[in-house]
N, C-alpha and C. Protein backbone atom coordinates (compact mmCIF):
# COMPACT_ATOMS: atom_id res chain seq x y z
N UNK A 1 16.77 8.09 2.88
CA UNK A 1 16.38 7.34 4.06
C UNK A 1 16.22 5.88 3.65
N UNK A 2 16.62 5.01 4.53
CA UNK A 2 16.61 3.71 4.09
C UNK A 2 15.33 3.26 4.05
N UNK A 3 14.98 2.00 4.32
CA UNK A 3 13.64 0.93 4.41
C UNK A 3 13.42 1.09 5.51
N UNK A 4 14.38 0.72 6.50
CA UNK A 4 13.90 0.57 8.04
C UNK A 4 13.43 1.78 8.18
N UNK A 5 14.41 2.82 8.30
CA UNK A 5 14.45 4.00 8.86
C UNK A 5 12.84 4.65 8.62
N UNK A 6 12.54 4.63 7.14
CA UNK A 6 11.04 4.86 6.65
C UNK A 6 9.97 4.22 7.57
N UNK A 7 10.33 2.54 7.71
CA UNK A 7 9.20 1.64 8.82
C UNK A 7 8.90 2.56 9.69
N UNK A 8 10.16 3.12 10.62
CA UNK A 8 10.32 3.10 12.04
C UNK A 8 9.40 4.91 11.93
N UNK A 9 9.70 5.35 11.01
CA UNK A 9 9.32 6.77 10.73
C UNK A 9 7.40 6.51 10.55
N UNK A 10 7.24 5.43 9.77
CA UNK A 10 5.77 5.68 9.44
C UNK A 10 4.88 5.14 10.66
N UNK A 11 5.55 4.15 11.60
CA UNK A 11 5.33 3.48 12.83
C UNK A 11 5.28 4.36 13.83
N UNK A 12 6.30 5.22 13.93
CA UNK A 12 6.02 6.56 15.00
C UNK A 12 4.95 7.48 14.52
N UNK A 13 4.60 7.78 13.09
CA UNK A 13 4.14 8.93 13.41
C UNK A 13 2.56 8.34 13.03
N UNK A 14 1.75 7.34 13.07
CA UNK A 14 1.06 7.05 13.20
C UNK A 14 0.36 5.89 13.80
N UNK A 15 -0.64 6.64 15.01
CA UNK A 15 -0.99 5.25 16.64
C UNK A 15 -1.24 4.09 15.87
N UNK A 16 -1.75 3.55 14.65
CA UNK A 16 -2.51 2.71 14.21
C UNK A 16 -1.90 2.20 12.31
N UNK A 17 -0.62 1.64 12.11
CA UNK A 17 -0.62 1.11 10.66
C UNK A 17 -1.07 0.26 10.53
N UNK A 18 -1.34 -0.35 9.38
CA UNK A 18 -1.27 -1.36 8.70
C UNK A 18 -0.57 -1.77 7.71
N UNK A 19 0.37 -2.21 7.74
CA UNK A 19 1.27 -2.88 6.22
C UNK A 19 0.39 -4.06 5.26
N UNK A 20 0.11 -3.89 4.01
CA UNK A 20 -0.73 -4.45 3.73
C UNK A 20 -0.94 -4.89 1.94
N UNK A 21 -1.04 -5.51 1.61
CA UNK A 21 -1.28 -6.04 -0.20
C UNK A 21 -2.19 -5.09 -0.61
N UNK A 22 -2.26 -3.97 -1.65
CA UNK A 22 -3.23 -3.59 -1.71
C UNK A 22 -3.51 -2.08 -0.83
N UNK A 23 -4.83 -1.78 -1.33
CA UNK A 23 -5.00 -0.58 -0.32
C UNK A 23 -6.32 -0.75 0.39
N UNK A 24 -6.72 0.27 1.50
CA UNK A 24 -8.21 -0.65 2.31
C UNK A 24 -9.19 -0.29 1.24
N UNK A 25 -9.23 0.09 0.23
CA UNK A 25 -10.22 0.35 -0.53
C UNK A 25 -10.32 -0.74 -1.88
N UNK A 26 -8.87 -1.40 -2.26
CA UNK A 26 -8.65 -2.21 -3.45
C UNK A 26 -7.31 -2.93 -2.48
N UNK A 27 -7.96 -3.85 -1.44
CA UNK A 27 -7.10 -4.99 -0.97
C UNK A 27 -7.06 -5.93 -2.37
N UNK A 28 -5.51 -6.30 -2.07
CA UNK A 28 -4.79 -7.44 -2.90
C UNK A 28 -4.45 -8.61 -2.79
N UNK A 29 -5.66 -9.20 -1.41
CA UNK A 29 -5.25 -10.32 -1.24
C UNK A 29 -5.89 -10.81 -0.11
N UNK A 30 -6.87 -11.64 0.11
CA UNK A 30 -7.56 -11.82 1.03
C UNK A 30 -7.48 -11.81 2.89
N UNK A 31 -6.34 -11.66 2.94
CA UNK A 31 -5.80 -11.58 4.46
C UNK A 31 -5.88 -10.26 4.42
N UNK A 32 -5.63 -9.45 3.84
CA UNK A 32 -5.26 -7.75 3.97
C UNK A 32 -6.89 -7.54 4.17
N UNK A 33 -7.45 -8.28 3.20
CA UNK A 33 -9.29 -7.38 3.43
C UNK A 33 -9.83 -7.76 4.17
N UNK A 34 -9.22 -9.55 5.20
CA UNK A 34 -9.92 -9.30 6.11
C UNK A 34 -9.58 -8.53 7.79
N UNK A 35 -8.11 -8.12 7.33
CA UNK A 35 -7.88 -7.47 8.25
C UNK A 35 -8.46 -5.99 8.41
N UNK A 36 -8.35 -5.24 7.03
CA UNK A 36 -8.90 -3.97 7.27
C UNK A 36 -10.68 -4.11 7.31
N UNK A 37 -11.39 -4.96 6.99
CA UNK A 37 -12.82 -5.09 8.06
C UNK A 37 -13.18 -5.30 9.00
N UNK A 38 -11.58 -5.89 10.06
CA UNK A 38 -11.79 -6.03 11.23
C UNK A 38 -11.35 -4.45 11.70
N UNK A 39 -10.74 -3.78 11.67
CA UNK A 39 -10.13 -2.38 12.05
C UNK A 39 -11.27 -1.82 11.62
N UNK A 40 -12.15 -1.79 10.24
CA UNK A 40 -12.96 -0.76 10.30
C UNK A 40 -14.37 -0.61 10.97
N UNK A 41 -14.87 -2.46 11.40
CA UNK A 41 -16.13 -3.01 12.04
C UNK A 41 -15.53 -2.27 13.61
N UNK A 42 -13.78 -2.05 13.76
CA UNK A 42 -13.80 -1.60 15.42
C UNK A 42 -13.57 -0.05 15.64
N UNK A 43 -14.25 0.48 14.39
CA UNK A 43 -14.46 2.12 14.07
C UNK A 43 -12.54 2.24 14.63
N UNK A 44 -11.56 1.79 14.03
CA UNK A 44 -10.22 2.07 13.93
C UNK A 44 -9.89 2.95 13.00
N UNK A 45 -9.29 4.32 13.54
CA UNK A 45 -8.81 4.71 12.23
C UNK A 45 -7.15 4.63 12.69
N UNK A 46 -7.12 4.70 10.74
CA UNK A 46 -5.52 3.74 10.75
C UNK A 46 -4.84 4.52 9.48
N UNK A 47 -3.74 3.77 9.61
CA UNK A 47 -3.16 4.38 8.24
C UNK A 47 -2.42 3.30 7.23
N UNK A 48 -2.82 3.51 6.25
CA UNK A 48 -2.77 2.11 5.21
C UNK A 48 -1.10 1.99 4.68
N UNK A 49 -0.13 1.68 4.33
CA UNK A 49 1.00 1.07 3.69
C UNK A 49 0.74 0.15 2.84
N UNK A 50 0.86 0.32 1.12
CA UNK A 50 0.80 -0.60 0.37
C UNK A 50 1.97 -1.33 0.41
N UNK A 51 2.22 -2.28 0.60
CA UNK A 51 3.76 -3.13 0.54
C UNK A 51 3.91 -3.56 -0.53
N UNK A 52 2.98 -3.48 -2.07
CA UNK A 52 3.22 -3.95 -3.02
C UNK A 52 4.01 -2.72 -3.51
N UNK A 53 3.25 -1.41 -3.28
CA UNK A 53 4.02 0.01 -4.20
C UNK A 53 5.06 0.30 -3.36
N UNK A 54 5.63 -0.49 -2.76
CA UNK A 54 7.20 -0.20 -2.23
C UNK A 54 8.04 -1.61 -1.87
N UNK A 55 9.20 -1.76 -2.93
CA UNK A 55 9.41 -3.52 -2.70
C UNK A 55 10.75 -3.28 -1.74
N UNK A 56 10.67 -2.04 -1.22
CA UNK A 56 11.86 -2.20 -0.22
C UNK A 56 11.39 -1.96 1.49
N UNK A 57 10.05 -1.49 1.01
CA UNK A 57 9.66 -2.19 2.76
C UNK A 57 9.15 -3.32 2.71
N UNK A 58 8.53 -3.91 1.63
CA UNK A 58 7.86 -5.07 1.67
C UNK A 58 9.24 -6.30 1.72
N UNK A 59 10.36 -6.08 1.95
CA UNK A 59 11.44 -6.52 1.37
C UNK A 59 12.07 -6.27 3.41
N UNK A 60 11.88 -5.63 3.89
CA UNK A 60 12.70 -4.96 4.74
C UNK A 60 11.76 -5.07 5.99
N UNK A 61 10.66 -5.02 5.72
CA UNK A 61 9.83 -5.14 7.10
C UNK A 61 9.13 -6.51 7.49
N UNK A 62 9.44 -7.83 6.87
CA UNK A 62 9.55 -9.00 7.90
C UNK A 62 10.99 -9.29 8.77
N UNK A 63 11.62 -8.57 8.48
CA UNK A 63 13.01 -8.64 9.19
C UNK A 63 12.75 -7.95 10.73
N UNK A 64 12.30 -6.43 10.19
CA UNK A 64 12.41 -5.50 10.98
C UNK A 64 11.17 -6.49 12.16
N UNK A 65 10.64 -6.28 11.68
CA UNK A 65 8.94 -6.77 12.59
C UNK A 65 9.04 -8.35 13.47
N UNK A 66 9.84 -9.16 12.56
CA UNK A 66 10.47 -10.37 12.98
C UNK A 66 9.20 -11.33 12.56
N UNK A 67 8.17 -10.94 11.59
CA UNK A 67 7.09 -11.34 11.21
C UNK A 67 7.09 -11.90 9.92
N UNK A 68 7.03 -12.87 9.34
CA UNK A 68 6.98 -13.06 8.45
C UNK A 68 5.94 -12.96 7.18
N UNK A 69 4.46 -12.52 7.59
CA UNK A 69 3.76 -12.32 5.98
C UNK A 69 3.11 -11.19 6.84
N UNK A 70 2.36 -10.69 5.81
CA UNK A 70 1.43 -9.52 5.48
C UNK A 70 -0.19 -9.96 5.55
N UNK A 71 -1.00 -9.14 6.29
CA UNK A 71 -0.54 -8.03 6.57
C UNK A 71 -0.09 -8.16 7.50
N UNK A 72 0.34 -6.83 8.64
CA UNK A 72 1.13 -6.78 9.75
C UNK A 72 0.59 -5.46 10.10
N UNK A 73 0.01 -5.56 11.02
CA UNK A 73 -0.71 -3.93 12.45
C UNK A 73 -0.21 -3.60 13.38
N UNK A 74 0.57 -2.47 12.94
CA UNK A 74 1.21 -2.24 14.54
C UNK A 74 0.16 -1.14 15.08
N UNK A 75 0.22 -1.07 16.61
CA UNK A 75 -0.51 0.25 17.06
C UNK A 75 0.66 0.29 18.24
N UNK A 76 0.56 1.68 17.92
CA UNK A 76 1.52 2.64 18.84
C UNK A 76 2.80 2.38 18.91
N UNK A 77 3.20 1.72 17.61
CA UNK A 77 4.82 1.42 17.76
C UNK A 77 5.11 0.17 17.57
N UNK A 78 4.12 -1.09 17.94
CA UNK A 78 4.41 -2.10 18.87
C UNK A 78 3.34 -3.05 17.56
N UNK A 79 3.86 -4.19 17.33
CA UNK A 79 3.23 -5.02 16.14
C UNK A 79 2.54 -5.91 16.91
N UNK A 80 1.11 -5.84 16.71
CA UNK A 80 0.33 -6.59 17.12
C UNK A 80 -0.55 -7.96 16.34
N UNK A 81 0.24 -8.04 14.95
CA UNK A 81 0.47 -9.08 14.39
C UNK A 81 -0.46 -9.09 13.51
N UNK A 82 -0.67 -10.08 12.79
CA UNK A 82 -1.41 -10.40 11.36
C UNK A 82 -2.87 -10.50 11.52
N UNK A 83 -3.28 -11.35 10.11
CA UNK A 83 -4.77 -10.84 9.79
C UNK A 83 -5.86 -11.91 11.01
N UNK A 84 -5.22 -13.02 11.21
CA UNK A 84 -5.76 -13.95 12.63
C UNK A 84 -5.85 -13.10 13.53
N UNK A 85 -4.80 -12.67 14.46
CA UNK A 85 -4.79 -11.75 15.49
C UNK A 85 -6.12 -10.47 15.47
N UNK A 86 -5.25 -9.75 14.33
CA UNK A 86 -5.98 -8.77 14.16
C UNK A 86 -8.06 -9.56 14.24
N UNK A 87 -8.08 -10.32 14.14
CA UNK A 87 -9.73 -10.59 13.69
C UNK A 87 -9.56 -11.16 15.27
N UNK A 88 -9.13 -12.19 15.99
CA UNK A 88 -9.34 -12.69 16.95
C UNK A 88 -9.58 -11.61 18.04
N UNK A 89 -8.29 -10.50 17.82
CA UNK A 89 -9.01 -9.15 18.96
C UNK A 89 -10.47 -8.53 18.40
N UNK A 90 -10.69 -8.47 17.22
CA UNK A 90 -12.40 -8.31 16.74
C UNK A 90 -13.30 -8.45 17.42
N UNK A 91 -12.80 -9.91 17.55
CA UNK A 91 -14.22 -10.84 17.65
C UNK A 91 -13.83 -10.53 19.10
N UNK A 92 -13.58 -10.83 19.99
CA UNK A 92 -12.99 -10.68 21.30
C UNK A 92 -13.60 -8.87 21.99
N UNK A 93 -13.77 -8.19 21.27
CA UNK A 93 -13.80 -7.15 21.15
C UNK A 93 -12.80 -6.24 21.76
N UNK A 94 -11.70 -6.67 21.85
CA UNK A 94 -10.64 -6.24 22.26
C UNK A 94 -9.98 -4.95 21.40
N UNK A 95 -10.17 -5.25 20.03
CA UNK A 95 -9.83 -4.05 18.87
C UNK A 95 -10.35 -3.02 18.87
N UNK A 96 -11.50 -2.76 19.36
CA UNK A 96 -12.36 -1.69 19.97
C UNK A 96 -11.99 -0.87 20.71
N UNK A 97 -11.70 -1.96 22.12
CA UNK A 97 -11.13 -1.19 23.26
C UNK A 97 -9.69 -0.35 22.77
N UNK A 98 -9.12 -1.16 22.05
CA UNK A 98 -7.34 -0.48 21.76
C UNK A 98 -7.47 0.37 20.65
N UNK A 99 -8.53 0.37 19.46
CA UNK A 99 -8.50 1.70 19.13
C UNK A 99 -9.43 3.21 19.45
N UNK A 100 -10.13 2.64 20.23
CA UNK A 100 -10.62 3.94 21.22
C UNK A 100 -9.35 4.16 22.46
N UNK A 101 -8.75 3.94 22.80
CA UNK A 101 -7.80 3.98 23.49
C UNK A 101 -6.99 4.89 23.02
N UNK A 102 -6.31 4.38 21.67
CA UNK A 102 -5.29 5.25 20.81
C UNK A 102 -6.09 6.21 20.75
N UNK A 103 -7.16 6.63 20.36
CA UNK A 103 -8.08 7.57 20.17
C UNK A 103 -8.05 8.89 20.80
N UNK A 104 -8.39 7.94 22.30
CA UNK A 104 -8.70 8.87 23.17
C UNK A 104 -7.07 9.81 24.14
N UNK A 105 -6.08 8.60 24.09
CA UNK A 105 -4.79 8.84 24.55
C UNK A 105 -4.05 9.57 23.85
N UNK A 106 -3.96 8.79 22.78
CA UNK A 106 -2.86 9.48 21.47
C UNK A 106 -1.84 8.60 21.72
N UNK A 107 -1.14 9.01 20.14
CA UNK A 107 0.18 8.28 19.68
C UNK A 107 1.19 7.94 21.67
C-alpha cells in the first residue's frame, strides 16, 4: 500500500487523527505538544501518527492534505488544520463541541 493510500486508510478509520513529531506522550517538537494539550484539555480522544517513524507519510501527507507543516488534525476525514487552529478552537471552545460530537455520532 502506498503513502497516500495508508493516509486515506488511517483518516477513515479513525473520527479524530493527529499527524504529529513525536508521540502524545514524548512530543518532538513544540507545536505537536501544544496541539495534543489542546485535544486532551477538550477530553478528545484521538489517534496519534508519528510522522517521524514513517518518512513516507511525513513525505506524502503535505501534498495529500495541501498543508504544509505538522502537526495536522483531521476529524472525520476532513483536516482541520495545525497546532494554531487546533488551540484557537480550544480556547473558543469549539474543540469540545466537535469532539463530543464525533463521540456521540461516530466516524
Amino acid at each position: 500500500m502506498d503513502a497516500v493510500a495508508r493516509i486515506k486508510a488511517i483518516v477513515a478509520g479513525h473520527p479524530i487523527v493527529i499527524f504529529m513529531k513525536g508521540t502524545p506522550r514524548f512530543p518532538m517538537c513544540g507545536f505537536s505538544s501544544r496541539a495534543v494539550q489542546a485535544l486532551e484539555a477538550a477530553d478528545a480522544t484521538y489517534h496519534a501518527v508519528n510522522v517521524l517513524d514513517d518518512p513516507e507519510i511525513r513525505a506524502s501527507l503535505p501534498k495529500f492534505s495541501n498543508w504544509p507543516t505538522f502537526p495536522q488534525v483531521f476529524l472525520q476525514g476532513e483536516l482541520i488544520g495545525g497546532c494554531d487552529i487546533v488551540e484557537d478552537l480550544h480556547a473558543a471552545g469549539e474543540l469540545k463541541r466537535m469532539a463530543a460530537d464525533v463521540a456521540v455520532n461516530g466516524p
